[in-house]
Structures are given as C-alpha cells and as structure tokens.
C-alpha atoms as a PDB file:
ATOM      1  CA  UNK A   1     -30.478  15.141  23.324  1.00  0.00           C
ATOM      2  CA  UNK A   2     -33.186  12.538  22.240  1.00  0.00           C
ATOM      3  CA  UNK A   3     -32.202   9.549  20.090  1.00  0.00           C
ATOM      4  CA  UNK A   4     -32.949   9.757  16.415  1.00  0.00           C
ATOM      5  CA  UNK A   5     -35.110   6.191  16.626  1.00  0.00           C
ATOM      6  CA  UNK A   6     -36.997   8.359  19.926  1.00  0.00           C
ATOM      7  CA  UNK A   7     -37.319  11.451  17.683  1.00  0.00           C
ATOM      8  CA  UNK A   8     -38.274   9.831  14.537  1.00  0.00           C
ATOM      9  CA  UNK A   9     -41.445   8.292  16.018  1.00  0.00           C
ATOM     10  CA  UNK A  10     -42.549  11.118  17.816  1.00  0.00           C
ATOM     11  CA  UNK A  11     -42.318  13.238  14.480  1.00  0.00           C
ATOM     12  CA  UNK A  12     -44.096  10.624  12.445  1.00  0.00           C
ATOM     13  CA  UNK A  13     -46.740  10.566  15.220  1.00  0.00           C
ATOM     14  CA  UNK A  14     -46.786  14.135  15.526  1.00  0.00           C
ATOM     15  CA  UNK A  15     -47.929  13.687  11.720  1.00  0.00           C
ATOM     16  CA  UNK A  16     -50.858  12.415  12.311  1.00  0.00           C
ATOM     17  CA  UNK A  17     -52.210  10.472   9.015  1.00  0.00           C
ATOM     18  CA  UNK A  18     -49.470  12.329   6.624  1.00  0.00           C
ATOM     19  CA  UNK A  19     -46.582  10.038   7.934  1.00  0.00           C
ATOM     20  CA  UNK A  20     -48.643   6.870   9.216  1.00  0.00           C
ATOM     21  CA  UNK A  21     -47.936   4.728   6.616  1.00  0.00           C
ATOM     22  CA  UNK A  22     -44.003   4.912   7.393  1.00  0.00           C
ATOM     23  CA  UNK A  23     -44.251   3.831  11.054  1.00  0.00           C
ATOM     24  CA  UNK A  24     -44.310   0.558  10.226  1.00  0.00           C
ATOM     25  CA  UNK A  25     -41.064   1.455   8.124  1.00  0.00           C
ATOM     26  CA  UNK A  26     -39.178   3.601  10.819  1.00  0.00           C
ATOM     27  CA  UNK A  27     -36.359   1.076  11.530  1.00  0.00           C
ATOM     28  CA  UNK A  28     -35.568   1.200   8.026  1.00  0.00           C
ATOM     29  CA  UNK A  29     -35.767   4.706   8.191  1.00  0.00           C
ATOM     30  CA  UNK A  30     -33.903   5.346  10.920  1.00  0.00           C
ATOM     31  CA  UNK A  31     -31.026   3.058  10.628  1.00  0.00           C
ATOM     32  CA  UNK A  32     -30.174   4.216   7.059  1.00  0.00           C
ATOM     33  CA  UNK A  33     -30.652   7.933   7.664  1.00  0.00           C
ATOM     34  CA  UNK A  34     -28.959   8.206  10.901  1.00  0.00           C
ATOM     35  CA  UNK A  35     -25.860   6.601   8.821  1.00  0.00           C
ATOM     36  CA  UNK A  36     -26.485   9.143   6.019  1.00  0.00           C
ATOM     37  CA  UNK A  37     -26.904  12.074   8.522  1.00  0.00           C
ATOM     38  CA  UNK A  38     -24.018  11.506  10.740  1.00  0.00           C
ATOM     39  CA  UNK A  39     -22.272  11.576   7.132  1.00  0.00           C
ATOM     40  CA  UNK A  40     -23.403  14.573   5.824  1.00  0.00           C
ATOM     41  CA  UNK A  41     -22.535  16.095   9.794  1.00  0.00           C
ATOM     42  CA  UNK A  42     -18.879  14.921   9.238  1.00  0.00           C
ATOM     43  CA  UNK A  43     -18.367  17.140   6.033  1.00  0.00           C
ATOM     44  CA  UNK A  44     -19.224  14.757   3.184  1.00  0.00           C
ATOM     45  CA  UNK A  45     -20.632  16.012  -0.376  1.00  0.00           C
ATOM     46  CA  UNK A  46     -23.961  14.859  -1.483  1.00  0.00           C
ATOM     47  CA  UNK A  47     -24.113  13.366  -5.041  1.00  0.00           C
ATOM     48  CA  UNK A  48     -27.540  12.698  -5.869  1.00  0.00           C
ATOM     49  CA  UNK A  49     -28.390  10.236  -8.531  1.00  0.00           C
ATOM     50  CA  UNK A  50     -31.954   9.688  -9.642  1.00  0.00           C
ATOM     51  CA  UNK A  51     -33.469   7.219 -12.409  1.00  0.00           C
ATOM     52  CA  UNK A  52     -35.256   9.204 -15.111  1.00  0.00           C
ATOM     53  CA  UNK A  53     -38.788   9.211 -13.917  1.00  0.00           C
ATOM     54  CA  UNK A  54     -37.467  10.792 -10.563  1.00  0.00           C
ATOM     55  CA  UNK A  55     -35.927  13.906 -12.628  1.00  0.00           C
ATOM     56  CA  UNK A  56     -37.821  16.052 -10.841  1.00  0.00           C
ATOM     57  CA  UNK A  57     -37.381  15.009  -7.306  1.00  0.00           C
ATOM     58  CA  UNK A  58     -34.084  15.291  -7.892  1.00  0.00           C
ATOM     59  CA  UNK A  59     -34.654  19.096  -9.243  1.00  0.00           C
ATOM     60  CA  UNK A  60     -36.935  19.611  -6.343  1.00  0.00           C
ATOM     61  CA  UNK A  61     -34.058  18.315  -3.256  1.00  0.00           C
ATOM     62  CA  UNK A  62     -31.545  20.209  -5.211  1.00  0.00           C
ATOM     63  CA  UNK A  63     -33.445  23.341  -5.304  1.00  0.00           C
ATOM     64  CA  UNK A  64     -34.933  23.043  -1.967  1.00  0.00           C
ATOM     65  CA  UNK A  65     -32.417  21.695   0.558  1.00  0.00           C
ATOM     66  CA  UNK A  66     -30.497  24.892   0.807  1.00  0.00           C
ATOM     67  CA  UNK A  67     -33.456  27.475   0.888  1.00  0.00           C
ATOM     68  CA  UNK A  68     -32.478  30.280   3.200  1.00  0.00           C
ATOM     69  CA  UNK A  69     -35.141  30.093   5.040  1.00  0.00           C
ATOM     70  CA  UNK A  70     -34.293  27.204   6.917  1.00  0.00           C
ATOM     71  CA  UNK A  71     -31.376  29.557   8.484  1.00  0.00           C
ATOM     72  CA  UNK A  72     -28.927  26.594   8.487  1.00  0.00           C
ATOM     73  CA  UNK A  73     -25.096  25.839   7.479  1.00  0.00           C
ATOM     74  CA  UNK A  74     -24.974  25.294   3.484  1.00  0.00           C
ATOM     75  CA  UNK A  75     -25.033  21.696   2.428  1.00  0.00           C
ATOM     76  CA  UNK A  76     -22.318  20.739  -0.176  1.00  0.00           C
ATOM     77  CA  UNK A  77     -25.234  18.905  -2.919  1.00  0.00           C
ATOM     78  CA  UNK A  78     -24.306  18.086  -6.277  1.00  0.00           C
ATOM     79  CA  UNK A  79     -26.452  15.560  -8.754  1.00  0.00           C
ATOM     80  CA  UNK A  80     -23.935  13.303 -10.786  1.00  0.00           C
ATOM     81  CA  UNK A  81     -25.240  14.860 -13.702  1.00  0.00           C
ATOM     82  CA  UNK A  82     -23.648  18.239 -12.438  1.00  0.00           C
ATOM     83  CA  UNK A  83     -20.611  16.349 -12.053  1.00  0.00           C
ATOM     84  CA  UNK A  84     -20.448  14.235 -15.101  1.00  0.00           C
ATOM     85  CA  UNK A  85     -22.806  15.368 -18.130  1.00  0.00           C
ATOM     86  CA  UNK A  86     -22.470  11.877 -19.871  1.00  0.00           C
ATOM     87  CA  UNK A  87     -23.538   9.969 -17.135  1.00  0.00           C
ATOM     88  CA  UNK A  88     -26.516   8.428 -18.964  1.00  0.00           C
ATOM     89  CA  UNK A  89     -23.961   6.988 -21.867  1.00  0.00           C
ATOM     90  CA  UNK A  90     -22.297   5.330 -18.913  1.00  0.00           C
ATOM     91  CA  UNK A  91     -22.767   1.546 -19.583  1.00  0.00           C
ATOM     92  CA  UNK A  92     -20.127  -1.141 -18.031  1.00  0.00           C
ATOM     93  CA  UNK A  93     -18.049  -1.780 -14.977  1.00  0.00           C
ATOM     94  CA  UNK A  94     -14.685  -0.454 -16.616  1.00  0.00           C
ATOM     95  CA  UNK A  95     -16.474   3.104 -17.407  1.00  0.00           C
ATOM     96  CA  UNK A  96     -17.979   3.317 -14.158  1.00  0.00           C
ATOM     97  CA  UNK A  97     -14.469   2.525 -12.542  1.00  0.00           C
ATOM     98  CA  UNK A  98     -13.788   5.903 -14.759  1.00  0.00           C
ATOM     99  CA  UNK A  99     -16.446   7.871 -12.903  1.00  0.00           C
ATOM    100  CA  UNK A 100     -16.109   6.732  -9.766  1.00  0.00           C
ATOM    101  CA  UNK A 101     -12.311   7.405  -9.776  1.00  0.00           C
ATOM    102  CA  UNK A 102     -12.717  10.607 -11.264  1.00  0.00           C
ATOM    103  CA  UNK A 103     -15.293  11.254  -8.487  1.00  0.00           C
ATOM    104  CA  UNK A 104     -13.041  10.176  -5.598  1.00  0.00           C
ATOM    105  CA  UNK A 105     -10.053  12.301  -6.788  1.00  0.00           C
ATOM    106  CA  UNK A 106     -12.594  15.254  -7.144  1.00  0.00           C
ATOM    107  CA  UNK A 107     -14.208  15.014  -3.575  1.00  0.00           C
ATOM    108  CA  UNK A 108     -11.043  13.511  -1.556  1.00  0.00           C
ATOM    109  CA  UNK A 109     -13.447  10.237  -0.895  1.00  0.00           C
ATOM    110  CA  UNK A 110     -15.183  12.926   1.703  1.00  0.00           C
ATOM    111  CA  UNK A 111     -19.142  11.945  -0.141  1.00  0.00           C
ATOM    112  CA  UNK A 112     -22.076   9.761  -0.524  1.00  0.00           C
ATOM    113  CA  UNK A 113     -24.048   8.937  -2.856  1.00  0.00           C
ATOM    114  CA  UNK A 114     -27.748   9.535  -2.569  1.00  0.00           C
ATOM    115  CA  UNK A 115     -29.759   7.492  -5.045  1.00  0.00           C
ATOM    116  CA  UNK A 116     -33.153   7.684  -5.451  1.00  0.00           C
ATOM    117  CA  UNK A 117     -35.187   5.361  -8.285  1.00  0.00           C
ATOM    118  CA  UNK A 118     -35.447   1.620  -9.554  1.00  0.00           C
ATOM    119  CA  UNK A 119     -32.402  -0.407  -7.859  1.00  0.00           C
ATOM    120  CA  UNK A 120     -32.648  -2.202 -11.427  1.00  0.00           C
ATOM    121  CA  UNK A 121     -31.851   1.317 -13.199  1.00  0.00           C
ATOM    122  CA  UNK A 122     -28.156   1.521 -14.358  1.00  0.00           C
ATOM    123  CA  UNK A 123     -27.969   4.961 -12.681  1.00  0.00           C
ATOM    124  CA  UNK A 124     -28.255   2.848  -9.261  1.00  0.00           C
ATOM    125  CA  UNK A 125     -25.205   0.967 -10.092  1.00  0.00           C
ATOM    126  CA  UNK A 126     -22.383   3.586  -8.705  1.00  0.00           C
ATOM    127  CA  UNK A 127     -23.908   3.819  -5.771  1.00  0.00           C
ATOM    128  CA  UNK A 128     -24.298   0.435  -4.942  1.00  0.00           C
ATOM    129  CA  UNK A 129     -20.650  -0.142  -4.993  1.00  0.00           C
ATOM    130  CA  UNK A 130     -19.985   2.453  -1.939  1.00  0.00           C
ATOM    131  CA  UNK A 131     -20.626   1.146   1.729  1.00  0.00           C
ATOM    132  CA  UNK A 132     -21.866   4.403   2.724  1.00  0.00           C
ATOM    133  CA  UNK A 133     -24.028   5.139  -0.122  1.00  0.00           C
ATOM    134  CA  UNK A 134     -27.444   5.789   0.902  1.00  0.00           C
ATOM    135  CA  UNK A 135     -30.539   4.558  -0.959  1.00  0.00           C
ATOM    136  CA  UNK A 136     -34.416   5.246  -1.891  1.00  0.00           C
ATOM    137  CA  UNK A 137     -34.737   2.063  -3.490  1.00  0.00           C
ATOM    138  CA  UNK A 138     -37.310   1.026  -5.502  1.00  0.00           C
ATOM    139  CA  UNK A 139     -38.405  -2.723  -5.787  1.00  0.00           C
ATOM    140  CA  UNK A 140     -35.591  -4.316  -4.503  1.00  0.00           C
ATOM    141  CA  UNK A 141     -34.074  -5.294  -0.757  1.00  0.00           C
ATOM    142  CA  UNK A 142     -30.111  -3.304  -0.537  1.00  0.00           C
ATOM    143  CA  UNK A 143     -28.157  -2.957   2.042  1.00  0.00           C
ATOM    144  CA  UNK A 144     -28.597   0.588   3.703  1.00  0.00           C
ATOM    145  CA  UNK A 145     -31.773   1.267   1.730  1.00  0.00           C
ATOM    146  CA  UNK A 146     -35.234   2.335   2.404  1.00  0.00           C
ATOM    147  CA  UNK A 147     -37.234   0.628   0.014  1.00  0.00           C
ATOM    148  CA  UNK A 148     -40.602   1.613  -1.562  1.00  0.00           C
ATOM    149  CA  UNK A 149     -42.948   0.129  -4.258  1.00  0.00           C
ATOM    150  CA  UNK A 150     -42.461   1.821  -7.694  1.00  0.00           C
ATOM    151  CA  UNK A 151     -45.873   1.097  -8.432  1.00  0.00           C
ATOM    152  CA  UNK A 152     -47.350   2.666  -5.531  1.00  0.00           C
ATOM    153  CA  UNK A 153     -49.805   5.493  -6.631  1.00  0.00           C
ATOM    154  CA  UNK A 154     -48.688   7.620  -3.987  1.00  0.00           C
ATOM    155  CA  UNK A 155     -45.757   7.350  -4.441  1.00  0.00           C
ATOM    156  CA  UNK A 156     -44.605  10.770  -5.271  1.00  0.00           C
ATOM    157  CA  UNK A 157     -46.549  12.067  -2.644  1.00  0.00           C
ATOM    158  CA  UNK A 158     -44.587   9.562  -0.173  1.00  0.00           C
ATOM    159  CA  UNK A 159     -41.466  10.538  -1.794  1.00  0.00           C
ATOM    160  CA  UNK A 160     -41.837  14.662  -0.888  1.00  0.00           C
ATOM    161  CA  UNK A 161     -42.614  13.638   2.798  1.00  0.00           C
ATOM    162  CA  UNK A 162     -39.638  11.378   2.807  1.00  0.00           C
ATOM    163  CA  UNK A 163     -38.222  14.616   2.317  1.00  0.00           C
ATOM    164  CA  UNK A 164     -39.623  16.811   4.179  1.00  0.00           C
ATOM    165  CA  UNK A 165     -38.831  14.493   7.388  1.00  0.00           C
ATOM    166  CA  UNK A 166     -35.423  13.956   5.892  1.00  0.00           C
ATOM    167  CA  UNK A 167     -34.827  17.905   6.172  1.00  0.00           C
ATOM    168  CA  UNK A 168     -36.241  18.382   9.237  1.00  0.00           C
ATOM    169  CA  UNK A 169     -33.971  15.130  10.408  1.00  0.00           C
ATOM    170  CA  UNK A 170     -31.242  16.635   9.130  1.00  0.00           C
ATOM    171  CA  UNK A 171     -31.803  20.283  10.530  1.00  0.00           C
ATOM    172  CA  UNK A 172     -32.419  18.502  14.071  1.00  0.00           C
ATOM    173  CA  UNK A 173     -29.267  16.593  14.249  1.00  0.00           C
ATOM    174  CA  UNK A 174     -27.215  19.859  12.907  1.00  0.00           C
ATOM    175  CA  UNK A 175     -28.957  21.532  15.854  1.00  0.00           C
ATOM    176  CA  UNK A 176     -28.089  19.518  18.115  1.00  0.00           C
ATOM    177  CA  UNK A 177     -31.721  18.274  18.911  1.00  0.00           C
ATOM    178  CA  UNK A 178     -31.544  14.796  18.324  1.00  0.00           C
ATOM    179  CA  UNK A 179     -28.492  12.591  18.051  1.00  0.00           C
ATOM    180  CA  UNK A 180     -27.944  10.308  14.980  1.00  0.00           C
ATOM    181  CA  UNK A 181     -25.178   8.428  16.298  1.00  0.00           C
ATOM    182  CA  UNK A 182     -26.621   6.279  19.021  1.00  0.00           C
END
C-alpha cells in the first residue's frame, strides 16, 4: 500500500499540466486530506458548507460524489443548508452554539465539516470551531486548510480538479490502494 504523500505526487504528475500548479501545494494537500479521508473512512458524515459564490460547487460535490458509476460504498454527504434551512440568518456565537449543538445531537459528534469559500464569510465560522473540520479556504492561513486565492481567474477550474483528485483520493484509500494514515 503506497503512502498518500507517495500517491499524491505521482497522480499530480501523472496529470501532466492539469494538476502542475498544485505540486508546489501537495503538503498542504496531503496533510489536510489524509486527516479528512481517514475521517470520512471511520464513518463520519460530511456537512458541506460553502460561501454564496461557491453555490454551485457545492451542488456539483453533492450531486457528484455518490454517482454510481464510481461502484463504491455510499458516502453519508449533507450541505448545512440540508440540515438547517436558516443557516444564512445565522449571525452570533450564541446562535451558532444553537446549530452546532443541534448538529452534534443529530450526528452523535461522528462528522466534519467541509467548508469551501472566503475564511472571512460567516458561513466559515462553524467550521472553524471543530478540530477536525476540513477547509478550502480562501484568502486566509487556518489550521487544517488548503488555501487558494479568491481572486484567482482559474479558480473554478482549480476548484473541480481539487475535486476530481479529492474523489479519486478518496476512492483509493477506500480501496485500499493508498494509505492515508501514515
């Protein structure tokens, strides 16, 4: 079984120019979605949270990550807005105690939170009070984030092959190809 840092380079390599610009990334990348992966191995629910310009990423991940014809196990993916309708009216430490309670006692503590925008967004703010939550930050340094420029004009185009190396990632490690824990 190779080790994710191993297989990660060799995949962005295998690339060619589609993935070049992350290889100077990859220890970001791999530290932050190993953690994430070996996560999402142990049973834990996804709640994706996106800012508002990243609507449709969100729409995209939810609608593609359990096609069936990448003949793997279900993932458990919800977006918060699934889970809370209101979420945008959520404004204040005290109300996102509510949430993230309400959350906790929903899921048994067994998720993460995948966020994906501006760390500056308010959406961003759940996430960043979980240890484990894992992070496509824009614009700012976080702990356990991969950080990208929001005013990068590839940005979406960096953002779907994020993903698409994210799935295949996380389709290696549930295979047993590559292992996320070393």
């Amino acid at each position: 079984m190779l080790d994710f840092a191993r297989w990660s380079l060799d995949t962005i390599r295998e690339e060619g120019s589609f993935l070049s610009w992350l290889e100077e990334q990859r220890f970001d990348w791999t530290t932050t979605t190993a953690q994430a992966i070996e996560e999402i191995l142990n049973g834990k629910t996804i709640i994706l949270i996106t800012d508002q310009p990243r609507k449709w990423f969100q729409s995209y991940i939810l609608s593609s990550i359990n096609t069936p014809s990448l003949d793997r196990p279900l993932l458990p993916i919800v977006s918060i807005d699934a889970i809370y309708t209101h979420f945008n009216s959520v404004n204040g430490g005290d109300m996102i105690d509510i949430v993230d309670d309400m959350i906790a006692l929903s899921y048994k503590d067994d998720y993460i939170f995948w966020y994906i925008g501006k760390g500056n967004d308010k959406r961003a703010d759940i996430a960043k009070r979980r240890d484990n939550s894992y992070f496509w930050i824009f614009d700012e340094e976080f702990h356990n984030a991969f950080t990208l420029k929001s005013y990068d004009s590839n940005l979406d185009i960096k953002l779907l092959q994020l993903y698409k190396l994210f799935n295949t990632s996380l389709s290696a490690a549930m295979f047993g190809d590559v292992d996320v824990s070393s």
